[in-house]
Protein backbone atom coordinates (compact mmCIF):
# COMPACT_ATOMS: atom_id res chain seq x y z
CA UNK A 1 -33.03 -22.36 -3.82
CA UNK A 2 -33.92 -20.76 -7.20
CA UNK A 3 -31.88 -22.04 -10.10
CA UNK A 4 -31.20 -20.02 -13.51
CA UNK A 5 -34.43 -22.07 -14.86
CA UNK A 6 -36.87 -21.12 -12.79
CA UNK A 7 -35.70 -17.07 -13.30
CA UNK A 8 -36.27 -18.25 -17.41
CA UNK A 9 -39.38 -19.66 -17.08
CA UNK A 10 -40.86 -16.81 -14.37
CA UNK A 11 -38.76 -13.86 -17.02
CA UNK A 12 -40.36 -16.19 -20.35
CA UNK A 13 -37.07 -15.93 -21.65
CA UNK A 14 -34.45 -18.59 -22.52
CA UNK A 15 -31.71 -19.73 -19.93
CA UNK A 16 -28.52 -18.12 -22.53
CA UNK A 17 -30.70 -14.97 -22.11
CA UNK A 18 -30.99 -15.25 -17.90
CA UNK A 19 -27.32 -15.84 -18.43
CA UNK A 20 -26.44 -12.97 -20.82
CA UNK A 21 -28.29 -10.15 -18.54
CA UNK A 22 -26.52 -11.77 -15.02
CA UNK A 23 -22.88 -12.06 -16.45
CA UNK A 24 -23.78 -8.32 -18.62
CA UNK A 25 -22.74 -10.33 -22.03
CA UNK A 26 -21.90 -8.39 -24.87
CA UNK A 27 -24.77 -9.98 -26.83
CA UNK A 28 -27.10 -7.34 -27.11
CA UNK A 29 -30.56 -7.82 -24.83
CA UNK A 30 -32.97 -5.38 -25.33
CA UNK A 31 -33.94 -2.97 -22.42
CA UNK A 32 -37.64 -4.50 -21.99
CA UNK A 33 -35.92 -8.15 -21.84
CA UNK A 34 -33.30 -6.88 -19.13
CA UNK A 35 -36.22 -5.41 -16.99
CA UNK A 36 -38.24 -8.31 -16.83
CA UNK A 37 -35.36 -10.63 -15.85
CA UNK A 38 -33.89 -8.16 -13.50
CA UNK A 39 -37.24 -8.64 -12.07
CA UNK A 40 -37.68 -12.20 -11.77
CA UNK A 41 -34.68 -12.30 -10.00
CA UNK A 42 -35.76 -9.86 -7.69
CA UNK A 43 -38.89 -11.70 -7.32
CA UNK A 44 -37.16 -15.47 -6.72
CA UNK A 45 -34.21 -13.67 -4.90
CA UNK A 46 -32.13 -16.01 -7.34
CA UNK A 47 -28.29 -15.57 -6.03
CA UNK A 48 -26.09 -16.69 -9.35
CA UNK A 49 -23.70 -19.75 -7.70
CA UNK A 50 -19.84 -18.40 -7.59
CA UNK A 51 -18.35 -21.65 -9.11
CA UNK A 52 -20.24 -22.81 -11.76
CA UNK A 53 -20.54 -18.50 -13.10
CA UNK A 54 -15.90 -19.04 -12.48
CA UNK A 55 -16.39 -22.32 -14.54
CA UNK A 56 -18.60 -20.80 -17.13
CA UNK A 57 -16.07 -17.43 -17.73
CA UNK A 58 -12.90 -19.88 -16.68
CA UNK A 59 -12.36 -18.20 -14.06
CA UNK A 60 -12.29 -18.30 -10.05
CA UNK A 61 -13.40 -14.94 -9.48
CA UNK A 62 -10.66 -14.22 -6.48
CA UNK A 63 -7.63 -12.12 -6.55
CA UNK A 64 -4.62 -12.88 -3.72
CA UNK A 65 -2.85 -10.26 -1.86
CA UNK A 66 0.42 -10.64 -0.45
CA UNK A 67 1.75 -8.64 2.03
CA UNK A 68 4.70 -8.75 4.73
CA UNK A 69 2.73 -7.30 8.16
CA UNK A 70 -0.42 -7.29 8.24
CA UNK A 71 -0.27 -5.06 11.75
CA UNK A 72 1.00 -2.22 9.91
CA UNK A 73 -1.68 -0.08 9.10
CA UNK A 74 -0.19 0.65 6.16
CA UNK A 75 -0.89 -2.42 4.80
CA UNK A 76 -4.74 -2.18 6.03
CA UNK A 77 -5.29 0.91 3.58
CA UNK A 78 -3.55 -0.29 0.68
CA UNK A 79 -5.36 -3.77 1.28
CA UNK A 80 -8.62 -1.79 1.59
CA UNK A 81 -8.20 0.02 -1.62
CA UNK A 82 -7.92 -3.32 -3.07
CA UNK A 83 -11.32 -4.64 -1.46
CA UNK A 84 -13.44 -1.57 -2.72
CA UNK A 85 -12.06 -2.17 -6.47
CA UNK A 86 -12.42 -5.76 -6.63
CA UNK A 87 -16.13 -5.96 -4.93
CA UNK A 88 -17.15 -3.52 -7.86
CA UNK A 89 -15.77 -6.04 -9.79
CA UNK A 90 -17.49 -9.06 -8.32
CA UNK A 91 -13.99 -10.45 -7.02
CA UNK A 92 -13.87 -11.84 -3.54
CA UNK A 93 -9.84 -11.32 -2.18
CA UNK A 94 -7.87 -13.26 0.12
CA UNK A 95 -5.19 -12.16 2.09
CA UNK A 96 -2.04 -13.93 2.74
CA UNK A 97 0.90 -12.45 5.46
CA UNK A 98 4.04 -13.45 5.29
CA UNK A 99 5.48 -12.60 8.14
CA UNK A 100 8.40 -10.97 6.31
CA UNK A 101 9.78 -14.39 6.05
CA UNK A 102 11.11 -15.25 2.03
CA UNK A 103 9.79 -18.80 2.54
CA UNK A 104 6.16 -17.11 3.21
CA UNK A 105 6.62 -15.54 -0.14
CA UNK A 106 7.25 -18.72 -2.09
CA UNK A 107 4.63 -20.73 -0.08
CA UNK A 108 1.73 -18.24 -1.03
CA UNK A 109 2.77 -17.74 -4.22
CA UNK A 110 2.40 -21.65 -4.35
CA UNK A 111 -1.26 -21.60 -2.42
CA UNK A 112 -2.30 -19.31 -5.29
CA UNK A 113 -1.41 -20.73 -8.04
CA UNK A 114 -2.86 -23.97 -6.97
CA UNK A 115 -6.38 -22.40 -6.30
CA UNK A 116 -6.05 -20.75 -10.01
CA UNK A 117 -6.21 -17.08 -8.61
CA UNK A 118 -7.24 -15.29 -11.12
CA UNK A 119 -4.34 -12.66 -10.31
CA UNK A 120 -1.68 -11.30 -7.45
CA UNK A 121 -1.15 -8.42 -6.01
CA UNK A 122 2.41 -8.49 -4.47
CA UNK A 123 2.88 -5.38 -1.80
CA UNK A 124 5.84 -4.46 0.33
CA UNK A 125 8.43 -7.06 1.29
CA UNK A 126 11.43 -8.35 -1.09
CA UNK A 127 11.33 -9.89 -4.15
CA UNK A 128 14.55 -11.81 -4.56
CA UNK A 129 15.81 -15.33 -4.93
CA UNK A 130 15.31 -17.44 -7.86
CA UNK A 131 12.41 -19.91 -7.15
CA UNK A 132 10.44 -16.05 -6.04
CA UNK A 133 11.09 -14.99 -9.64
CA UNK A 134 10.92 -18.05 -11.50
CA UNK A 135 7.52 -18.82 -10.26
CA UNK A 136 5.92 -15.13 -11.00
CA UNK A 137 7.26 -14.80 -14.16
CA UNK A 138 5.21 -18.07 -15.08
CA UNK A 139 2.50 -16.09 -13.95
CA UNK A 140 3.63 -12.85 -15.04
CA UNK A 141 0.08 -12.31 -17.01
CA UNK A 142 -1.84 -12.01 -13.59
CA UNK A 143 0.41 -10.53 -11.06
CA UNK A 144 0.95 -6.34 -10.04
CA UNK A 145 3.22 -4.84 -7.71
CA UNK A 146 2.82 -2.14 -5.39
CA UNK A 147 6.62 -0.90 -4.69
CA UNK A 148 9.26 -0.58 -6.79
CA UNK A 149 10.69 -4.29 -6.78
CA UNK A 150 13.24 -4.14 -10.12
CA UNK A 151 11.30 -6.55 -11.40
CA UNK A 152 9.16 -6.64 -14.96
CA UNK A 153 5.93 -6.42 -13.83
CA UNK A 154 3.14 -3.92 -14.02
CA UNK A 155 4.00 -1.55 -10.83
CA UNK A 156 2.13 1.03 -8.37
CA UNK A 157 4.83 3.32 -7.09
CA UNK A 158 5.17 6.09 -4.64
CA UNK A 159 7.66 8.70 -5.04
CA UNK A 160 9.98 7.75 -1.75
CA UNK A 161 12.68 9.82 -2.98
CA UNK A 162 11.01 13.10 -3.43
CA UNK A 163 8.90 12.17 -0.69
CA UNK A 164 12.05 12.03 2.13
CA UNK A 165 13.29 15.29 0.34
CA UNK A 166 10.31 16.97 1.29
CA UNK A 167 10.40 16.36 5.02
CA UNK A 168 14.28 16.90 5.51
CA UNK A 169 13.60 20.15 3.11
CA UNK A 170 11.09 21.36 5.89
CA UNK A 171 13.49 20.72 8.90
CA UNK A 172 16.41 22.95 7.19
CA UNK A 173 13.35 25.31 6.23
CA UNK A 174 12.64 25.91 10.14
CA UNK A 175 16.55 25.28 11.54
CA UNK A 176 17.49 22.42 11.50
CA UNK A 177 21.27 21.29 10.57
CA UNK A 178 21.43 18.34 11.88
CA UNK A 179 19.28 15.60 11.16
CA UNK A 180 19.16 11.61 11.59
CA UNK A 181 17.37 9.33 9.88
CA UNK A 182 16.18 6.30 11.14
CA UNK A 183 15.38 3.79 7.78
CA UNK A 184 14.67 0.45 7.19
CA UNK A 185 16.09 -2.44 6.65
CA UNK A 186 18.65 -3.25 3.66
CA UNK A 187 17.40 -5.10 0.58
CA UNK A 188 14.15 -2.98 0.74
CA UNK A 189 13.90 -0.58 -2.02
CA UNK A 190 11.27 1.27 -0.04
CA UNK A 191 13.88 1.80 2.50
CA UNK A 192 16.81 2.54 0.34
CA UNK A 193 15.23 5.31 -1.84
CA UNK A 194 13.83 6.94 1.76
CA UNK A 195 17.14 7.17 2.67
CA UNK A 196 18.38 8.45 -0.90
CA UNK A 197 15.75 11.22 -0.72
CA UNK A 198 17.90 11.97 2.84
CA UNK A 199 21.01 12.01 1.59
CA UNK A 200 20.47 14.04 -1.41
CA UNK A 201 18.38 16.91 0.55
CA UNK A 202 21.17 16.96 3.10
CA UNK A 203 24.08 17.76 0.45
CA UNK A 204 21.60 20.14 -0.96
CA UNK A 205 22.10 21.79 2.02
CA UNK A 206 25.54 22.04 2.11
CA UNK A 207 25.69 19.72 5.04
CA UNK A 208 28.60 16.98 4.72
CA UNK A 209 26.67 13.53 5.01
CA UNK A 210 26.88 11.58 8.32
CA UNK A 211 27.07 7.73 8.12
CA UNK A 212 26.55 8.30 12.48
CA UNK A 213 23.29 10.30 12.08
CA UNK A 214 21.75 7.12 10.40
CA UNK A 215 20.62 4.06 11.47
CA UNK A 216 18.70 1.33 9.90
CA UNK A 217 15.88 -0.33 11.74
CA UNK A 218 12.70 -2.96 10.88
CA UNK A 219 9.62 -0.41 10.55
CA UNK A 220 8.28 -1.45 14.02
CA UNK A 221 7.92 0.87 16.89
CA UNK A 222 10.84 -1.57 19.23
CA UNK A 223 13.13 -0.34 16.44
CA UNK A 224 12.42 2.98 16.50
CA UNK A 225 12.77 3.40 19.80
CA UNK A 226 15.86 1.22 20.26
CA UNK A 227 17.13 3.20 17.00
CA UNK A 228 16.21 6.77 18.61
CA UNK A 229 17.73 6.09 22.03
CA UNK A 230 21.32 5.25 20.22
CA UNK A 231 20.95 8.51 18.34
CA UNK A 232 19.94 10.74 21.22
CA UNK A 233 22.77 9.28 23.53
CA UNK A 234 25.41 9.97 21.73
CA UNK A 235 27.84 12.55 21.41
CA UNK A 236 26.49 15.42 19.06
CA UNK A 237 23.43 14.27 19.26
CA UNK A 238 20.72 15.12 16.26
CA UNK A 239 18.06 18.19 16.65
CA UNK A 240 15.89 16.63 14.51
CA UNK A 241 15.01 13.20 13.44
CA UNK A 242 13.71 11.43 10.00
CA UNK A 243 12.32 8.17 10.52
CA UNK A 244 11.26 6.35 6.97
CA UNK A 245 7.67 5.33 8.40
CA UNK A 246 5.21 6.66 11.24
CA UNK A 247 5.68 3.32 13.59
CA UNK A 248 9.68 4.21 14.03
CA UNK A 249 8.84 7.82 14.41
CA UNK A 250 6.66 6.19 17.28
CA UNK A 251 9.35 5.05 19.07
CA UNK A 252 11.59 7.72 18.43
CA UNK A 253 9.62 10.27 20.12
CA UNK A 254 9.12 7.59 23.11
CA UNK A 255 12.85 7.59 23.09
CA UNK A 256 12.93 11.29 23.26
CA UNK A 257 10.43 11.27 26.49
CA UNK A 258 12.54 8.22 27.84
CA UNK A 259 15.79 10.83 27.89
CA UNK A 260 13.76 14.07 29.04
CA UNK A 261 13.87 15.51 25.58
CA UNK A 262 10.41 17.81 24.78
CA UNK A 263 8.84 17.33 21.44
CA UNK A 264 9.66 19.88 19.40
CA UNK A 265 11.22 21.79 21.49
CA UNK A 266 14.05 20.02 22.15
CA UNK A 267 13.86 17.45 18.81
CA UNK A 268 12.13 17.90 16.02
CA UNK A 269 10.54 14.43 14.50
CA UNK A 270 9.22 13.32 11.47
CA UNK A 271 7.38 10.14 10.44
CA UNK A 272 6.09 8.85 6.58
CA UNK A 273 2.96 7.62 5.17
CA UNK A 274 0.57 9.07 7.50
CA UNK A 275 -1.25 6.48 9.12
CA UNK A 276 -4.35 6.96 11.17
CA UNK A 277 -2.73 7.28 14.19
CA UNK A 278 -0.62 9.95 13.32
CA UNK A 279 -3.04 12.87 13.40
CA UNK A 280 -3.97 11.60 17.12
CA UNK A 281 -0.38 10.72 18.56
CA UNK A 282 1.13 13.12 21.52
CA UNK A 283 2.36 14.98 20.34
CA UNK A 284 0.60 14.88 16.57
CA UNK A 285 3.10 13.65 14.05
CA UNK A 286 4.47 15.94 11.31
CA UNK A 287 4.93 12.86 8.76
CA UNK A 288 5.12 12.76 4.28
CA UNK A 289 1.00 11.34 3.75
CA UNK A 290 1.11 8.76 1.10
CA UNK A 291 -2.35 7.76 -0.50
CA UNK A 292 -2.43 4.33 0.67
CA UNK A 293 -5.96 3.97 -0.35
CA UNK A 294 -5.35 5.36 -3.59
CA UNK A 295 -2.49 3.19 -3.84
CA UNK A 296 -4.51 -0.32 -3.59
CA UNK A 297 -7.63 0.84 -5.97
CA UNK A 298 -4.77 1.91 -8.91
CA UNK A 299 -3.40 -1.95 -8.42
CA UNK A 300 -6.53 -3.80 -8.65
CA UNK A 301 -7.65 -1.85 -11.62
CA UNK A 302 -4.69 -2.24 -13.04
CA UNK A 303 -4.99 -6.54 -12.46
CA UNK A 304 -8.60 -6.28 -13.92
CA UNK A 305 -6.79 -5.06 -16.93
CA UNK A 306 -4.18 -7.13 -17.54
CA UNK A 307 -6.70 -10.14 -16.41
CA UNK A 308 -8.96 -8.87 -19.10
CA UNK A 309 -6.53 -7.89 -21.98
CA UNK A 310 -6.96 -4.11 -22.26
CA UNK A 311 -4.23 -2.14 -22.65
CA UNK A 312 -2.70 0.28 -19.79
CA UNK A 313 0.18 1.99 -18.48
CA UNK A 314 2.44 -0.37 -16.75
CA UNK A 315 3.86 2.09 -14.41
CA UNK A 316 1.95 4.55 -12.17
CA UNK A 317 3.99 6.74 -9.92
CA UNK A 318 1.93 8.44 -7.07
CA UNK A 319 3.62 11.67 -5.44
CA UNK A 320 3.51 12.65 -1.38
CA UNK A 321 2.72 15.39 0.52
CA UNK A 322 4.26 16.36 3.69
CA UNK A 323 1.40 17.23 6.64
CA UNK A 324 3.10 19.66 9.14
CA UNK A 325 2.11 19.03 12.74
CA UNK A 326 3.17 19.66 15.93
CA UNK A 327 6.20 16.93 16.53
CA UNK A 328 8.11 19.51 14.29
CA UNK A 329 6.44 23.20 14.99
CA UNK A 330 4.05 24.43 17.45
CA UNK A 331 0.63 24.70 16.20
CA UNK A 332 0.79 26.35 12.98
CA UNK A 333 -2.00 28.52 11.19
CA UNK A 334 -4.18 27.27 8.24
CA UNK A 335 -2.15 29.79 6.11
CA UNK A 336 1.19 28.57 7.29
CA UNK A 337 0.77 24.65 6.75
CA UNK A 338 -0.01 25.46 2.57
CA UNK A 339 3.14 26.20 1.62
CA UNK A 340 4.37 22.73 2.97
């Protein structure tokens, strides 16, 4: 294979200046110069070798991603967002699942740090414990989270709160009085601000809060569905349903079937984050859209910054919007769904 010399000697340049133009050096290179090694290497098909370019900047050229599930496609979009940023940026990313287990956290925090990573993105799932915290903040100059994790670390954020507001807004908007809320699981801020967004909107309402109307499940379709039958059982059963991500909202309308309950006729459901499958589910899912995407790409640039030194926000909080579909209304008109 074609080494850096042989691109020098085809370009009749010096190696520092093969080196200057492939790594885009801030040592100036004039534009005839850059041309005719561009060329070479065109010519010779010369591929720069990953290690020895990580050994010359000191560094590995890889960023780690931790996340808790890696079915949820939730996690696919944010982790895609990621990818697109970081091959821009010449990183190659690995991808670590932890199963939602704390001991998964530690160990690929660990894995990382061993391999030199040259930073960590940390998304969904709990930060807690001390050996968790102890460890990041020694690496605390490479490492952003998506969530909000009360923790000090540079932070992607999604506006949960106002988010849930907005879809139990739109079910008093067309009715509703009362609502569940299926959420998730305690310790998860995620969970607890979907649920704050709940209760707030319902005393807005001037509807006394319900500790029976919610439940708190594990963000998988079982627990929506287990969740949804308990609710729809009962005694003074709900009209409409809020479940804190599009998998439980899944299950609760499965639940609704299971009981001969129509969708929306009878109950009323609504999911959050908008995954792909939400636009094609039976029936479609109204659900608060979250840019997942959008989400990922804001993290990585923001670890290319803090990996490089330039200044930045620390904080960037990303708003929702709430896509009405038919699991809460018949089929609306184009005019209809913009004021939601």
């Amino acid at each position: 294979m074609p080494n850096i010399l042989d691109v020098a000697l085809k370009a009749h340049v010096s190696i520092a200046t093969v080196s200057r133009v492939v790594n885009k050096s801030h040592h100036k290179v004039n534009l005839a110069t850059q041309e005719r090694v561009r060329e070479a290497i065109r010519e010779l098909d010369y591929r720069p070798n990953a290690l020895a370019k990580g050994l010359l900047m000191k560094k590995t050229m890889t960023i780690g991603i931790i996340i808790p599930d890696i079915s949820n496609p939730y996690y696919a979009e944010i982790v895609r967002g990621i990818q697109d940023v970081a091959d821009q940026a010449g990183y190659a990313v690995t991808l670590h699942n932890t199963d939602k287990k704390p001991e998964g956290i530690i160990r690929y925090i660990y894995l990382l740090r061993e391999k030199s990573a040259d930073g960590i993105i940390f998304s969904g799932g709990i930060i807690n414990g001390q050996e968790t915290l102890s460890i990041l903040k020694e690496l605390r100059e490479r490492v952003v989270v998506i969530g909000r994790h009360e923790v000090d670390f540079p932070a992607v954020m999604v506006d949960n709160i106002g988010g849930a507001a907005r879809a139990v807004q739109h079910l008093f908007d067309i009715g509703h009085r009362r609502i569940g809320f299926i959420g998730g699981p305690d310790g998860s801020t995620t969970a607890l601000d979907r649920l704050t967004g709940y209760k707030n909107t319902i005393a807005q309402n001037g509807v006394t809060f319900s500790p029976r109307l919610v439940k708190k499940g594990m963000w998988t379709p079982k627990s929506g569905y287990l969740l949804g039958t308990e609710l729809l059982k009962g005694k003074g059963r709900p009209t409409a349903i809020v479940a804190a991500n599009d998998p439980m909202a899944f299950g609760a309308i499965k639940a609704a079937k299971a009981l001969g309950l129509v969708v929306p006729k009878d109950l009323a459901v609504v999911g959050f984050d908008d995954i792909p499958l939400s636009s094609y589910f039976d029936p479609p899912l109204t659900t608060v859209k979250i840019p997942m995407h959008d989400l990922g790409a804001a993290s990585m640039t923001m670890l290319l910054n803090l990996i490089s030194g330039e200044k930045f926000k620390k904080v960037k909080l990303f708003k929702t919007t709430l896509q009405v579909r038919e699991s809460t209304v018949e089929p609306l008109k184009k005019a209809d769904r913009k004021k939601y």
